[in-house]
Structure formats: C-alpha cells, structure tokens
C-alpha atoms as a PDB file:
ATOM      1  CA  UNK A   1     -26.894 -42.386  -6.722  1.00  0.00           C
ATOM      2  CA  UNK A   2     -24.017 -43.532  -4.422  1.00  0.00           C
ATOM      3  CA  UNK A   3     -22.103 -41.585  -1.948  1.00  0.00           C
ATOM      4  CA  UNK A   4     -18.754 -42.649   0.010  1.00  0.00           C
ATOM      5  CA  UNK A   5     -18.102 -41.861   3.440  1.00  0.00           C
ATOM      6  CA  UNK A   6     -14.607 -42.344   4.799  1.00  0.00           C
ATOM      7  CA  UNK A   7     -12.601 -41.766   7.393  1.00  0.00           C
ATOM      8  CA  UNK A   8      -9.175 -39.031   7.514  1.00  0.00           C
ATOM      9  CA  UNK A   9      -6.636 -41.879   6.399  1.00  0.00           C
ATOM     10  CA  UNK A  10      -9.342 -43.289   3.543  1.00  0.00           C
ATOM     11  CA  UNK A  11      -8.436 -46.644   5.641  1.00  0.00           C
ATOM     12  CA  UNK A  12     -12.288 -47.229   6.234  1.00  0.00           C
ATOM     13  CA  UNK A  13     -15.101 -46.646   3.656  1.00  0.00           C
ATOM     14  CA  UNK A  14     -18.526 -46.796   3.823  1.00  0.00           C
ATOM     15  CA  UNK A  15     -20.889 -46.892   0.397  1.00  0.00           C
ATOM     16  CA  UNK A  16     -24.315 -45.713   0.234  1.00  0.00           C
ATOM     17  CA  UNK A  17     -26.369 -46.059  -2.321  1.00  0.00           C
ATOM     18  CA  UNK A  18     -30.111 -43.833  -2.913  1.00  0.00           C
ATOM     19  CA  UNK A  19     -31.253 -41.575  -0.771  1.00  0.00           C
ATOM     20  CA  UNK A  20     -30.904 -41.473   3.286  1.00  0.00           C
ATOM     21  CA  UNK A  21     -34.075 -42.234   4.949  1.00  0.00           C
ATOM     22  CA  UNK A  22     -33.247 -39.641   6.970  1.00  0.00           C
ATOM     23  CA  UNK A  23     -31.146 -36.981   8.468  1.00  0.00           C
ATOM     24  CA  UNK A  24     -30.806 -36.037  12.069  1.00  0.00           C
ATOM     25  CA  UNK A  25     -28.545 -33.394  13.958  1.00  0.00           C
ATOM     26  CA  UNK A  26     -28.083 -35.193  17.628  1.00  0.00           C
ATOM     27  CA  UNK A  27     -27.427 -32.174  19.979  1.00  0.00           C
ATOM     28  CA  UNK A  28     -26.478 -35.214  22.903  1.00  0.00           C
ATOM     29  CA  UNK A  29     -23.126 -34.671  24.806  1.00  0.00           C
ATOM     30  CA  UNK A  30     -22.339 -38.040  23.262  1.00  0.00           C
ATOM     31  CA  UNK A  31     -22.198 -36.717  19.972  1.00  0.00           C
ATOM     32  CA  UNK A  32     -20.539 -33.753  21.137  1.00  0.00           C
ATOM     33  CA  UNK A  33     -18.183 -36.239  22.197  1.00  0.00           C
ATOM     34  CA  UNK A  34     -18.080 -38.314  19.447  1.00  0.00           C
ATOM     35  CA  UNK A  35     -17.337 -35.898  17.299  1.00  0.00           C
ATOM     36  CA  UNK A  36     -15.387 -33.014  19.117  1.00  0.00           C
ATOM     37  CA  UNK A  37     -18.051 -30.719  17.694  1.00  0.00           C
ATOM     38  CA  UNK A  38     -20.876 -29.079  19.242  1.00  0.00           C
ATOM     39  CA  UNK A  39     -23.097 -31.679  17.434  1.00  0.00           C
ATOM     40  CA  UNK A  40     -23.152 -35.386  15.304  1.00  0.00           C
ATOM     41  CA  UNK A  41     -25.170 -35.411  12.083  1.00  0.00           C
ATOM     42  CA  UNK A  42     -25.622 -38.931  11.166  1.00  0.00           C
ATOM     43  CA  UNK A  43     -27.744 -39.761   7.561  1.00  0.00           C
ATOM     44  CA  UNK A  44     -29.445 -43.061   8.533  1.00  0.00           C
ATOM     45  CA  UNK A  45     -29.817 -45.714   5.822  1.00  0.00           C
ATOM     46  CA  UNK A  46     -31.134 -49.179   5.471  1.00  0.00           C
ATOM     47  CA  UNK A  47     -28.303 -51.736   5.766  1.00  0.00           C
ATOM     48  CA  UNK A  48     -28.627 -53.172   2.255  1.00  0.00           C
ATOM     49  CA  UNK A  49     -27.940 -49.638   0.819  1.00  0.00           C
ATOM     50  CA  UNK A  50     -24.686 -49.746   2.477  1.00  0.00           C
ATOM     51  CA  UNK A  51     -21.286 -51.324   1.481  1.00  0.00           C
ATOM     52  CA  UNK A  52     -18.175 -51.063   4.207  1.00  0.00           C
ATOM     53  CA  UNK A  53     -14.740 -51.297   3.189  1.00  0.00           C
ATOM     54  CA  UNK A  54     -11.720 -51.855   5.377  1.00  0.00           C
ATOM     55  CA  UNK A  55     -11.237 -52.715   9.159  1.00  0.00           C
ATOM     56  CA  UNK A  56     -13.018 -50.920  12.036  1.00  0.00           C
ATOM     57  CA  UNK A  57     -12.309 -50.883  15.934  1.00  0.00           C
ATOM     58  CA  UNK A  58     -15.885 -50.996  17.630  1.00  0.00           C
ATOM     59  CA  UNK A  59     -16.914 -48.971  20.661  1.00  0.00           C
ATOM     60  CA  UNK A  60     -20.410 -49.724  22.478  1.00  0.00           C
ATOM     61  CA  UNK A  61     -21.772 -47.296  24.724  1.00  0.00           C
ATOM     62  CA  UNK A  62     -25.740 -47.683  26.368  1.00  0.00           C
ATOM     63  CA  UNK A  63     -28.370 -45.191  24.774  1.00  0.00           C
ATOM     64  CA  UNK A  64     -31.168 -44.021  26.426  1.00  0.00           C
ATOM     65  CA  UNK A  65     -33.567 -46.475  27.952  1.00  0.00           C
ATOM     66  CA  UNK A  66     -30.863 -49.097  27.682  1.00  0.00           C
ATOM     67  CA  UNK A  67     -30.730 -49.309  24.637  1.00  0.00           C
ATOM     68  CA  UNK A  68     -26.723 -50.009  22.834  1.00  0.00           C
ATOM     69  CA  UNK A  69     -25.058 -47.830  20.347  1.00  0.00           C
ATOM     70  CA  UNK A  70     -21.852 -49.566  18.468  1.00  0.00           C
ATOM     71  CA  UNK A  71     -20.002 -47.035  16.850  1.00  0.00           C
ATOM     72  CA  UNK A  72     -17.196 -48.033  14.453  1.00  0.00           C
ATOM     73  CA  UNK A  73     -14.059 -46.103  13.803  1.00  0.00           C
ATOM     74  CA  UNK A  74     -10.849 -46.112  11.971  1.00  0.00           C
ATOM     75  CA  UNK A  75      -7.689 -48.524  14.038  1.00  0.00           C
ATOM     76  CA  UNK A  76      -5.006 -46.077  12.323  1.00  0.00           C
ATOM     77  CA  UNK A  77      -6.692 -42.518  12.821  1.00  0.00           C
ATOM     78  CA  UNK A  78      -9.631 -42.684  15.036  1.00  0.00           C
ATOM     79  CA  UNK A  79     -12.512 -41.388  12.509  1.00  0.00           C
ATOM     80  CA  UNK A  80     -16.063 -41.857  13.528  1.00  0.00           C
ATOM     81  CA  UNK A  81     -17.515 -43.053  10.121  1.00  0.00           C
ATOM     82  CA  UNK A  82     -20.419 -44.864  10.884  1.00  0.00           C
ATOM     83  CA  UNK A  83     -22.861 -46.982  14.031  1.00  0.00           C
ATOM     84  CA  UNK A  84     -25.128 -49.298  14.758  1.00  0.00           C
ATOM     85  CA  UNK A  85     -27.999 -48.656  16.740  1.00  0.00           C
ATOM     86  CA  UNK A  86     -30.717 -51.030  18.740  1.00  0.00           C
ATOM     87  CA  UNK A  87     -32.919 -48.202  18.250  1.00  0.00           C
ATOM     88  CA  UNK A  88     -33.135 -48.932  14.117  1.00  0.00           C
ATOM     89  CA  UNK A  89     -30.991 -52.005  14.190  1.00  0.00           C
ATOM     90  CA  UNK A  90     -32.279 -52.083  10.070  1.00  0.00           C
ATOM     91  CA  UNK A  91     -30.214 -49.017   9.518  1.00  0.00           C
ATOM     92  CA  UNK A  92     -26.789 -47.577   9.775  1.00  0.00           C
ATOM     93  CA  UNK A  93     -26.103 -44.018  10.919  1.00  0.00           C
ATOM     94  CA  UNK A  94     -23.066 -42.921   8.702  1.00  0.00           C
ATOM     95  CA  UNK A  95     -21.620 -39.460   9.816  1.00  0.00           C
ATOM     96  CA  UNK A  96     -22.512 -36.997   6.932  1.00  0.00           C
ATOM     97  CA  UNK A  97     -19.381 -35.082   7.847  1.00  0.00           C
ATOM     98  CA  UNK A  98     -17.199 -38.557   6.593  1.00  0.00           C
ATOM     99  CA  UNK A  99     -18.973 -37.931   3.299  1.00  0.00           C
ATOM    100  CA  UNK A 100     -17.122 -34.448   2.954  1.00  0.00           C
ATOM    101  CA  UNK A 101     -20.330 -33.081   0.754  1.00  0.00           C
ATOM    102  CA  UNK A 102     -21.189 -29.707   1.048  1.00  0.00           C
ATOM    103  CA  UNK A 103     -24.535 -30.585  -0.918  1.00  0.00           C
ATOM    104  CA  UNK A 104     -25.631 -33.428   1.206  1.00  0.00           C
ATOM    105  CA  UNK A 105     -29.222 -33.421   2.725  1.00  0.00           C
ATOM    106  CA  UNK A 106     -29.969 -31.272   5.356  1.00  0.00           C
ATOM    107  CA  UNK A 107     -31.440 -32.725   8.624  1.00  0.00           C
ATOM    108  CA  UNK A 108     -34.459 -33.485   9.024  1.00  0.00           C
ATOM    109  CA  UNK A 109     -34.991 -33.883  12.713  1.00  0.00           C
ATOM    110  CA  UNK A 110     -33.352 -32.084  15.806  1.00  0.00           C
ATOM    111  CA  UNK A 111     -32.730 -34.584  18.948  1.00  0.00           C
ATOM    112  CA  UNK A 112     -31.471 -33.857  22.213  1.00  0.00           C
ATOM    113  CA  UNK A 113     -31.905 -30.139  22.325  1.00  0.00           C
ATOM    114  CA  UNK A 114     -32.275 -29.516  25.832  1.00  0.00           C
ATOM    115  CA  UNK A 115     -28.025 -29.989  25.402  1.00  0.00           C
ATOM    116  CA  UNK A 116     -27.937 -27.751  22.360  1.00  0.00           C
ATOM    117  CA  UNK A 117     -25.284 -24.799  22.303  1.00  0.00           C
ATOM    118  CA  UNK A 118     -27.281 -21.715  22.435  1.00  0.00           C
ATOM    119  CA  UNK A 119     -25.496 -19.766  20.056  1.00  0.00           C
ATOM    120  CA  UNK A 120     -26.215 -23.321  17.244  1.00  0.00           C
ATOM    121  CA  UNK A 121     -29.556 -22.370  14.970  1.00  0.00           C
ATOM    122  CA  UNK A 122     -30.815 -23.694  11.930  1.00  0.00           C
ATOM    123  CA  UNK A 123     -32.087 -21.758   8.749  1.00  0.00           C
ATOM    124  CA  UNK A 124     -34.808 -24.196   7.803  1.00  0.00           C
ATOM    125  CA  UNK A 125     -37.436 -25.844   8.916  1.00  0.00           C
ATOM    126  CA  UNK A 126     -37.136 -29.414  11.162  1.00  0.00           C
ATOM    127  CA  UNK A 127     -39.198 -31.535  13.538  1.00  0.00           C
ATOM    128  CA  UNK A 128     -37.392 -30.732  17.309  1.00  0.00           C
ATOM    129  CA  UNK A 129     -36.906 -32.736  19.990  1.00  0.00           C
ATOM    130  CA  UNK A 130     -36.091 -32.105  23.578  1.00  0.00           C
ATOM    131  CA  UNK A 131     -34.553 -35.543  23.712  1.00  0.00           C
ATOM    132  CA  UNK A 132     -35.123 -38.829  21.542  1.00  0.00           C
ATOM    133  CA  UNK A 133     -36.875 -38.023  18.117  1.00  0.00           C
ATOM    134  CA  UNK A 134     -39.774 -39.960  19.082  1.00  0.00           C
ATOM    135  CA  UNK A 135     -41.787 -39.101  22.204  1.00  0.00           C
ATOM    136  CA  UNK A 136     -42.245 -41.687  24.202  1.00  0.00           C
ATOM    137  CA  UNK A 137     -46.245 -42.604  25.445  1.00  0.00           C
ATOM    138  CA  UNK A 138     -47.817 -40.241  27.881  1.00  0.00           C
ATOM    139  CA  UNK A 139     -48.603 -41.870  31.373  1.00  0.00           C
END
C-alpha cells in the first residue's frame, strides 16, 4: 500500500509506502502552532518507506531535553507536510492531515496532554502521556 501526503499547492509530496509504525496526536503548543489547530497528528514511518517530491523550506526548532525537530514545509504556500526528529532520526513524521484520508489510522499514542484543550476527547482507546510518549527513568 502507498499513500501521498502533500501540501495545499501539491508543490511538495511525500510517498509512503506500508503501514505507519505509528500514530501519535501531539497535544504540545508547538503543534498547536504548527498546525493552527488545537493539535498535530503526525504517522511516523521509517525513512526508506518514504519518497519526497519537490522543494521544501526547513525550520528547526529544540524539542524537549534538547533535542532538534526540522520540520519541512512548502516555499509557495507554507504547508507543514512532514519532519525530522533527533528523537527517531530513522523515521519521518508526515502530517496525516497532508494525506487528506478520512480512513487513515487512528493514533495510537496521546503526548503532551497536560496542554490538551479540555473540550478535545477521543472515542477509542490510546496509551496517554502527560508529556513525551516515553517516560523518562525514575530518580
């Protein structure tokens, strides 16, 4: 299976072929930034399952514990399509929105919801996280 993410103008594409490794709704105000929503949903999927088309402008922003997020976007209408994180730097995170697929996995995972809008609920099941989707080591 294959699935094509683009951007409003079609200027920048992103292929994916299989399955997503997984799904995650990111509740962070970055997101909410991001993406002028009250969320980002990004499907995350090993780069050789992924083929880009077209040019990108690149903005890198620091991630929690210092960690850098590149996000790529459209030069002609500012689209969001996909990033690059140090956090899986085997993966990309390609906005599920950019795929314009009503059918499209559901998330998995639920990050960052101590900035979640109250009124914002799921009707299924997900692991939820506070902040990053994996906790970090007790002291």
């Amino acid at each position: 299976m294959s699935r094509t993410a683009r951007c409003s103008c079609g200027g920048l594409q992103v292929e994916a072929s299989g399955e997503p490794s997984f799904v995650v709704a990111c509740h962070c105000t970055e997101c909410q930034r991001r993406t002028g929503s009250v969320l980002g949903v990004g499907a995350y999927f090993p780069k050789a399952q992924v083929s880009v088309q077209g040019t990108s402008n690149l903005y890198t922003r620091d991630g929690q514990n210092g960690r850098k997020i590149r996000s790529h976007f459209c030069p002609d209408c500012g689209t969001s399509v996909y990033w690059e994180t140090d956090f899986r730097p085997d993966h990309y995170g390609i906005a599920v929105g950019a795929f314009a697929d009503p059918h499209f996995p559901v998330p998995v995972r639920s990050v960052w919801e101590q900035t979640r809008h109250a009124w914002l609920s799921f009707d299924h099941n997900l692991d939820r996280f506070t902040q990053q989707s994996i906790p970090r080591p007790q002291k």
